[in-house]
Protein backbone atom coordinates (compact mmCIF):
# COMPACT_ATOMS: atom_id res chain seq x y z
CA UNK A 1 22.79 -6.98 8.99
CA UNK A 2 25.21 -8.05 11.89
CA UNK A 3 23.10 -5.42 14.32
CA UNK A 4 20.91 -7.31 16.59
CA UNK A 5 17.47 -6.68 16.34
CA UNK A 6 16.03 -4.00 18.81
CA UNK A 7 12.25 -4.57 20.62
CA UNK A 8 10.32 -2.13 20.92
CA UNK A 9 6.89 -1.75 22.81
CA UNK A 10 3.96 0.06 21.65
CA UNK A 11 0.99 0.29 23.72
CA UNK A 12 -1.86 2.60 23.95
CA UNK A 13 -2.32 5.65 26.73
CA UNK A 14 -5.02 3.87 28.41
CA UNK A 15 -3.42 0.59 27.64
CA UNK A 16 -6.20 -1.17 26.04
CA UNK A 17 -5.36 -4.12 23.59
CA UNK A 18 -4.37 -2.24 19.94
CA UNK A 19 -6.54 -4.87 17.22
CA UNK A 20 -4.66 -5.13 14.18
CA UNK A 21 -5.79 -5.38 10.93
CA UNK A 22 -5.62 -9.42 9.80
CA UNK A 23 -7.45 -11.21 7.23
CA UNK A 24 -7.99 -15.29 7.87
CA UNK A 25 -8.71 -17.75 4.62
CA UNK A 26 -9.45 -21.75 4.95
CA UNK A 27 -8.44 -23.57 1.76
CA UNK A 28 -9.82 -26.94 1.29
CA UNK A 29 -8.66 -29.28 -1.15
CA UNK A 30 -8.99 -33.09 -1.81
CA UNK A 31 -6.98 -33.96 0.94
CA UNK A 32 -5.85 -31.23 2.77
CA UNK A 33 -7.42 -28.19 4.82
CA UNK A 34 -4.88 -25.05 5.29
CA UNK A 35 -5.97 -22.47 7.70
CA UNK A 36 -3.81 -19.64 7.18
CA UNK A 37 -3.46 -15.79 8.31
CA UNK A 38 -1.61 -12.82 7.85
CA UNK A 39 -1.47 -9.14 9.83
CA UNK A 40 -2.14 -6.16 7.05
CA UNK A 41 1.00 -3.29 6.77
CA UNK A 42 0.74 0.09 5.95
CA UNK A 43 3.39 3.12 6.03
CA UNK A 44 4.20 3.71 9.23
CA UNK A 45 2.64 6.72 11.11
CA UNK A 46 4.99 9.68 12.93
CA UNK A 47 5.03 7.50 16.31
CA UNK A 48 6.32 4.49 14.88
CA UNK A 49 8.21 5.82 11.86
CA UNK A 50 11.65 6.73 13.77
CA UNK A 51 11.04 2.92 14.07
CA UNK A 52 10.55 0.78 10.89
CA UNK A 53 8.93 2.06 7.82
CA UNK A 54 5.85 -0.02 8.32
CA UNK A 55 3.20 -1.08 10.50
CA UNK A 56 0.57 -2.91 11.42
CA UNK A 57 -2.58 -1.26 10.43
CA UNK A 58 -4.95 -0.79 13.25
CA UNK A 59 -8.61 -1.19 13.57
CA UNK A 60 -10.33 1.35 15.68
CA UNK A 61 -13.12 0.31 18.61
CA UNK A 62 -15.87 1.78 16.00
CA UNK A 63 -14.77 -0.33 12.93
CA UNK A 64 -14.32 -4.16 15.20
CA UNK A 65 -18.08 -4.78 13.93
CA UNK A 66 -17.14 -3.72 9.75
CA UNK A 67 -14.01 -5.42 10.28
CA UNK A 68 -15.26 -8.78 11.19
CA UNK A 69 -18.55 -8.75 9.28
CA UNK A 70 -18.24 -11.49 6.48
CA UNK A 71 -20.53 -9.90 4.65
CA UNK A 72 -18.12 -6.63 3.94
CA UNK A 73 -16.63 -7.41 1.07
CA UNK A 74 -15.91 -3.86 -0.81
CA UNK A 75 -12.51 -3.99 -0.86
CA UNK A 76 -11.63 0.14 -0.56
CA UNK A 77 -13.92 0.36 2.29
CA UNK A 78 -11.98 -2.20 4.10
CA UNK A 79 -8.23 -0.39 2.69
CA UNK A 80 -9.96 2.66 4.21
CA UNK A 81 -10.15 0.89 7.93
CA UNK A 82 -7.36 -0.94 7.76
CA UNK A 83 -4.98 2.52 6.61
CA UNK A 84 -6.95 4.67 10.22
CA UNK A 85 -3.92 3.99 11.86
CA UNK A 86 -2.09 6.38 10.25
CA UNK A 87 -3.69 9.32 12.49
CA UNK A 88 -4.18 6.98 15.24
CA UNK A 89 -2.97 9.23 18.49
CA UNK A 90 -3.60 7.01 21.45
CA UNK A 91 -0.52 4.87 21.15
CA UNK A 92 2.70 6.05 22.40
């Protein structure tokens, strides 16, 4: 479009950092070793909707330790974390 782009901050009421949801992957091959990284999206919930249709989704304080355990590999439980955000009510 020929509209410039508009920032926009989102923080949360007590204005602790918001972790998003991210997966990480290292591929090696013969000669090469690519880290790469991407931030999961998710419909948008009513704060940031009148925004952009998506979002990042958010991991909650009680899910850091699921979310970064290796070992979790059960791919709906981690959908399920990752999709929280949606009701999430301490961001403005």
């Amino acid at each position: 479009t020929t509209k410039p782009k508009q920032p926009f901050y989102f923080h949360r009421e007590d204005n602790a950092p918001i972790a998003l949801a991210g997966i990480w992957d290292r591929w090696t091959g013969e000669d090469d070793t690519i880290d790469s990284c991407c931030i999961i999206t998710e419909s948008a919930n009513k704060i940031v909707a009148p925004v952009h249709e998506r979002m990042p989704g958010i991991i909650l304080p009680d899910q850091y330790d699921d979310w970064l355990n290796p070992e979790l590999n059960d791919v709906a439980v981690l959908k399920k974390m990752a999709a929280r955000s949606s009701a999430y009510k301490g961001m403005e």
